[in-house]
C-alpha atoms as a PDB file:
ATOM      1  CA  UNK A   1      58.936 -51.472  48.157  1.00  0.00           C
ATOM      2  CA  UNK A   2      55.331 -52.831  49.380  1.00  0.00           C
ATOM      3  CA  UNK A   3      53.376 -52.046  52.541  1.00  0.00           C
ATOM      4  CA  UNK A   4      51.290 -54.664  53.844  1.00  0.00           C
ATOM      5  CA  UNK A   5      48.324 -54.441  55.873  1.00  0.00           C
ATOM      6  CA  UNK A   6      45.924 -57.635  57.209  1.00  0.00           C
ATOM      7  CA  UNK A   7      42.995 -57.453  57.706  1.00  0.00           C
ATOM      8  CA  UNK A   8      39.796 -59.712  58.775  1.00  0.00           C
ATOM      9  CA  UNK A   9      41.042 -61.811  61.583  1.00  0.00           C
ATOM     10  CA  UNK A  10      38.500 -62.798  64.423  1.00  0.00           C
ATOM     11  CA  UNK A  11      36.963 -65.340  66.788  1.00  0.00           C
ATOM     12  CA  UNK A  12      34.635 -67.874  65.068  1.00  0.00           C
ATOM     13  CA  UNK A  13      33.225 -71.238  65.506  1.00  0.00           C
ATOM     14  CA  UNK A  14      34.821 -74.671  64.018  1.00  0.00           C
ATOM     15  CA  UNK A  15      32.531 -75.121  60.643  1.00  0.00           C
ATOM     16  CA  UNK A  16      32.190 -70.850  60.107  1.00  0.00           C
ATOM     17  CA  UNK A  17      34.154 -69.093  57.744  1.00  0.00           C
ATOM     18  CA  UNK A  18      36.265 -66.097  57.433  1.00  0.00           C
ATOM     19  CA  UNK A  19      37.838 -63.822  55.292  1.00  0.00           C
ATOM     20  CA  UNK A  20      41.211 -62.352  55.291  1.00  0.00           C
ATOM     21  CA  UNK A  21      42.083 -59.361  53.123  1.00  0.00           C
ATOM     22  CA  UNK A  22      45.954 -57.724  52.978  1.00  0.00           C
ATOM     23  CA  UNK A  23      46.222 -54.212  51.536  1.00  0.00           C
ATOM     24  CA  UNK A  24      49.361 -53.516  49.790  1.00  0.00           C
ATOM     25  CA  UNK A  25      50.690 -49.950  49.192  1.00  0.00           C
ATOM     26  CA  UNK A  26      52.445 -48.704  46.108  1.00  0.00           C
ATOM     27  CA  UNK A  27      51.873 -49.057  42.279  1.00  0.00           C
ATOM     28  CA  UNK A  28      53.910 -52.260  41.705  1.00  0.00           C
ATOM     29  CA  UNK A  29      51.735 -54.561  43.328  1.00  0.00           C
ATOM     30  CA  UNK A  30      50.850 -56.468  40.290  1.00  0.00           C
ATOM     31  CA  UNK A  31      54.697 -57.240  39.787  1.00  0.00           C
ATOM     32  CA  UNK A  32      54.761 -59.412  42.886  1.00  0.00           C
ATOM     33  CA  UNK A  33      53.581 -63.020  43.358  1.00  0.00           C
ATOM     34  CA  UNK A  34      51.618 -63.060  47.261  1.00  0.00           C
ATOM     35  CA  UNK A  35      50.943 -65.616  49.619  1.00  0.00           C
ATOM     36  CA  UNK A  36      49.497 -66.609  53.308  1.00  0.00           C
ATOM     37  CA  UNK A  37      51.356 -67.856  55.950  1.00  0.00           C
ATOM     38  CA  UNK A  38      50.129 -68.896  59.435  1.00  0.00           C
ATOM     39  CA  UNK A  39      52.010 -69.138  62.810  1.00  0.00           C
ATOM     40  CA  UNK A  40      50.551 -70.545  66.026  1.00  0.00           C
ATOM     41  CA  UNK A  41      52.103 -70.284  69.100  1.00  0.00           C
ATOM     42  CA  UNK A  42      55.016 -71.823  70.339  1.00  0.00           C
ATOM     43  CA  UNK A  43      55.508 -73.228  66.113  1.00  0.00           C
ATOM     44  CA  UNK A  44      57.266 -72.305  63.278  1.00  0.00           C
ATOM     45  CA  UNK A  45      55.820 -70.362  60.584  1.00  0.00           C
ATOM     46  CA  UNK A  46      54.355 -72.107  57.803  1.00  0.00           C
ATOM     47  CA  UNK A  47      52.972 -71.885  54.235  1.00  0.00           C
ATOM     48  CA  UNK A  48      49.220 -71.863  53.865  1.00  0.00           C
ATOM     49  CA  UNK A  49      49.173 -70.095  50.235  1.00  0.00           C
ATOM     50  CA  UNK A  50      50.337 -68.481  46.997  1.00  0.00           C
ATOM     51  CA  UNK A  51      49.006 -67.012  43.903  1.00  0.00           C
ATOM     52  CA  UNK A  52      50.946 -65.497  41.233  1.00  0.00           C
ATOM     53  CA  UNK A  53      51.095 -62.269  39.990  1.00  0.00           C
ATOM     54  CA  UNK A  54      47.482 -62.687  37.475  1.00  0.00           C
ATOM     55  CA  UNK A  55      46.402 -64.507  40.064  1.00  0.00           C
ATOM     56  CA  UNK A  56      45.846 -67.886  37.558  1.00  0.00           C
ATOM     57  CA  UNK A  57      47.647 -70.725  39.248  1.00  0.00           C
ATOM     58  CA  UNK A  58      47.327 -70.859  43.298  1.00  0.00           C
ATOM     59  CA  UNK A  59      49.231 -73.255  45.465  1.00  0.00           C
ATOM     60  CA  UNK A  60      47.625 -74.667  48.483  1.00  0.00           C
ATOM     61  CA  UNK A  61      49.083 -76.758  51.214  1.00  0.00           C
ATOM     62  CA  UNK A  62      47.847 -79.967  52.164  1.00  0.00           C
ATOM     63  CA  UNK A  63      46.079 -78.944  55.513  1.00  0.00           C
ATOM     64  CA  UNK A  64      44.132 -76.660  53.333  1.00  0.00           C
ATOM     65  CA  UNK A  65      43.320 -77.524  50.247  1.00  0.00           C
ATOM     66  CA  UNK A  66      39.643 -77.756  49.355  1.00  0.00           C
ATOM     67  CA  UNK A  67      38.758 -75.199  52.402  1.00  0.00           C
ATOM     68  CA  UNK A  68      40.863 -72.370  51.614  1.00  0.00           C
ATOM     69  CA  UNK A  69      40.924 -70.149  48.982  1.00  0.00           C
ATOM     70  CA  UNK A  70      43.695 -67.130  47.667  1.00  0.00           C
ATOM     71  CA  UNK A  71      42.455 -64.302  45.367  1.00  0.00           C
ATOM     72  CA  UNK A  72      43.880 -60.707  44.373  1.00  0.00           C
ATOM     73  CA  UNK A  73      42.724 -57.913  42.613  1.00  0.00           C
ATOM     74  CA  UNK A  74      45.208 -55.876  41.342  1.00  0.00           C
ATOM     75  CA  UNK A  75      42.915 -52.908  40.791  1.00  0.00           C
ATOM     76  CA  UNK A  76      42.957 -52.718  44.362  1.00  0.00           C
ATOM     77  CA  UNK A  77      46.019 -53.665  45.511  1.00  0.00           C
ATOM     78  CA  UNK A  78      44.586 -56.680  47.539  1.00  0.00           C
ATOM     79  CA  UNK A  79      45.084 -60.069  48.162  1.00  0.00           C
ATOM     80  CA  UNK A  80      42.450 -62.332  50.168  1.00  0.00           C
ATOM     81  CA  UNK A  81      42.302 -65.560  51.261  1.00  0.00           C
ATOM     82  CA  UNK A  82      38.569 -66.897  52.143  1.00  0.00           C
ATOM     83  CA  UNK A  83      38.554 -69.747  54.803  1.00  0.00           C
ATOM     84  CA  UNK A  84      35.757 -72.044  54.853  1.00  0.00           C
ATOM     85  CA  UNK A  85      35.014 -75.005  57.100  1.00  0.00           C
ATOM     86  CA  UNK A  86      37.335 -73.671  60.338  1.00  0.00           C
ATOM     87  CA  UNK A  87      39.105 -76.258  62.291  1.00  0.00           C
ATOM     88  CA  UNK A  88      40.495 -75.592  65.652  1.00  0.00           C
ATOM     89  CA  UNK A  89      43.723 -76.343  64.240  1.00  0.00           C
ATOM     90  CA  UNK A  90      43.341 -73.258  61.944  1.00  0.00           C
ATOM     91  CA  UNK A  91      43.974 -70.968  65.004  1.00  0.00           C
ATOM     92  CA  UNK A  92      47.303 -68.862  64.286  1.00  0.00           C
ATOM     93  CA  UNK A  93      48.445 -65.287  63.540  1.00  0.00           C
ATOM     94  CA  UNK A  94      47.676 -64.951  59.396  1.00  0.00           C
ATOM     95  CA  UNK A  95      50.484 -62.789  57.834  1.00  0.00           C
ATOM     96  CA  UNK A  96      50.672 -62.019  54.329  1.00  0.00           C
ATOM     97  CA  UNK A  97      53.815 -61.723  52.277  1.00  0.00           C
ATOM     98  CA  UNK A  98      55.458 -60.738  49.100  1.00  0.00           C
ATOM     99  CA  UNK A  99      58.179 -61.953  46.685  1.00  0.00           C
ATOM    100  CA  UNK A 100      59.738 -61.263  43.392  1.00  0.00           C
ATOM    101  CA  UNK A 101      61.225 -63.707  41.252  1.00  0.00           C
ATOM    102  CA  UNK A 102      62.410 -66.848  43.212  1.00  0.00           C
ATOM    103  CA  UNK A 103      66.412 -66.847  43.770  1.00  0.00           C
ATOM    104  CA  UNK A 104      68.229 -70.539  43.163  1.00  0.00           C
ATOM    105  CA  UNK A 105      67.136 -72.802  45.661  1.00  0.00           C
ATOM    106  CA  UNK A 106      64.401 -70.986  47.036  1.00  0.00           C
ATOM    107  CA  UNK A 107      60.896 -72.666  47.087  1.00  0.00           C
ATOM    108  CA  UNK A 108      57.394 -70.528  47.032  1.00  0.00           C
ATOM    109  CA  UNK A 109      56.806 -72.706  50.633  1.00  0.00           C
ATOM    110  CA  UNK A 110      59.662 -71.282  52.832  1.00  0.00           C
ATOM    111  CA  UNK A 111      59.352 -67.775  54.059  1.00  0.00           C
ATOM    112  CA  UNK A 112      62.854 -66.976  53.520  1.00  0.00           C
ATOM    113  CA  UNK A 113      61.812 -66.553  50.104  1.00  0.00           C
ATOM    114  CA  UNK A 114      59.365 -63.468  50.873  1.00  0.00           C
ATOM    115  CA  UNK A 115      60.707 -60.004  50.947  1.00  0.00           C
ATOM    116  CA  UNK A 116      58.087 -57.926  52.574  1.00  0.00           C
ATOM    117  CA  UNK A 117      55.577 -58.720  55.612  1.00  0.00           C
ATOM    118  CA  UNK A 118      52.071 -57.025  56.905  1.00  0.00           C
ATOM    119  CA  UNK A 119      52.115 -57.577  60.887  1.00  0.00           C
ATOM    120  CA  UNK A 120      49.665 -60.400  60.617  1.00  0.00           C
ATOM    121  CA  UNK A 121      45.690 -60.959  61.643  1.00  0.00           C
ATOM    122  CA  UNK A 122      44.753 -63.336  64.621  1.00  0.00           C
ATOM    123  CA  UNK A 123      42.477 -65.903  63.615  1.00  0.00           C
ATOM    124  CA  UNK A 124      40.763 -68.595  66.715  1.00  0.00           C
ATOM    125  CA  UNK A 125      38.622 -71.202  66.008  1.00  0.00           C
ATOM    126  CA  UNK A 126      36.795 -72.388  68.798  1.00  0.00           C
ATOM    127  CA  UNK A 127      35.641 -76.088  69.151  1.00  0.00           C
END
């Protein structure tokens, strides 16, 4: 099992930037492939990123790509995701989340494919 803990959330300006940073307990943290998800209120959750478990191929969804960066270090257990060039559309609770191996029919972009949750970071971008 994995513990997950978010970190970095805050109240900044559209253009600023941010950093998020998820702490993961345990010694297996290298064996699982991470990501960022985002929910704002009153909408579903939905994929923002994922990185496997080296950390050398990233995914990215469309809203984005180019602004947003993932990152771990496995040395510490840690997963980040540094947001550049805010939007006010950016505002939502930032969870992270972990996964093994993907079962049949399960996609890195759904979060029924995660196994463990932190409780999530609010991040509001003002206009």
């Amino acid at each position: 099992q994995v513990q997950l803990v978010e970190s970095g959330g805050g109240l900044v300006q559209a253009g600023n930037s941010l950093r998020l940073s998820c702490a993961a307990s345990g010694r297996t943290f290298s064996s699982y492939r991470m990501a960022w998800f985002r929910q704002a209120p009153g909408k579903e959750r939905e994929f923002v990123a994922h990185i496997t478990r080296t950390g050398t191929d990233t995914v990215y969804a469309d809203s984005v790509q180019g602004r947003f960066t993932i990152s771990r270090d496995n040395a510490k257990n840690s997963v980040y995701l540094q947001m550049n060039s805010l939007k006010p559309e950016d505002t939502a609770v930032y969870y992270c989340a972990a996964r093994g191996a993907l079962g049949i029919g399960s996609t890195i972009y759904s979060a029924s494919s995660y196994d463990y949750w932190g409780q999530g970071t609010q991040v509001t971008v003002s206009s």
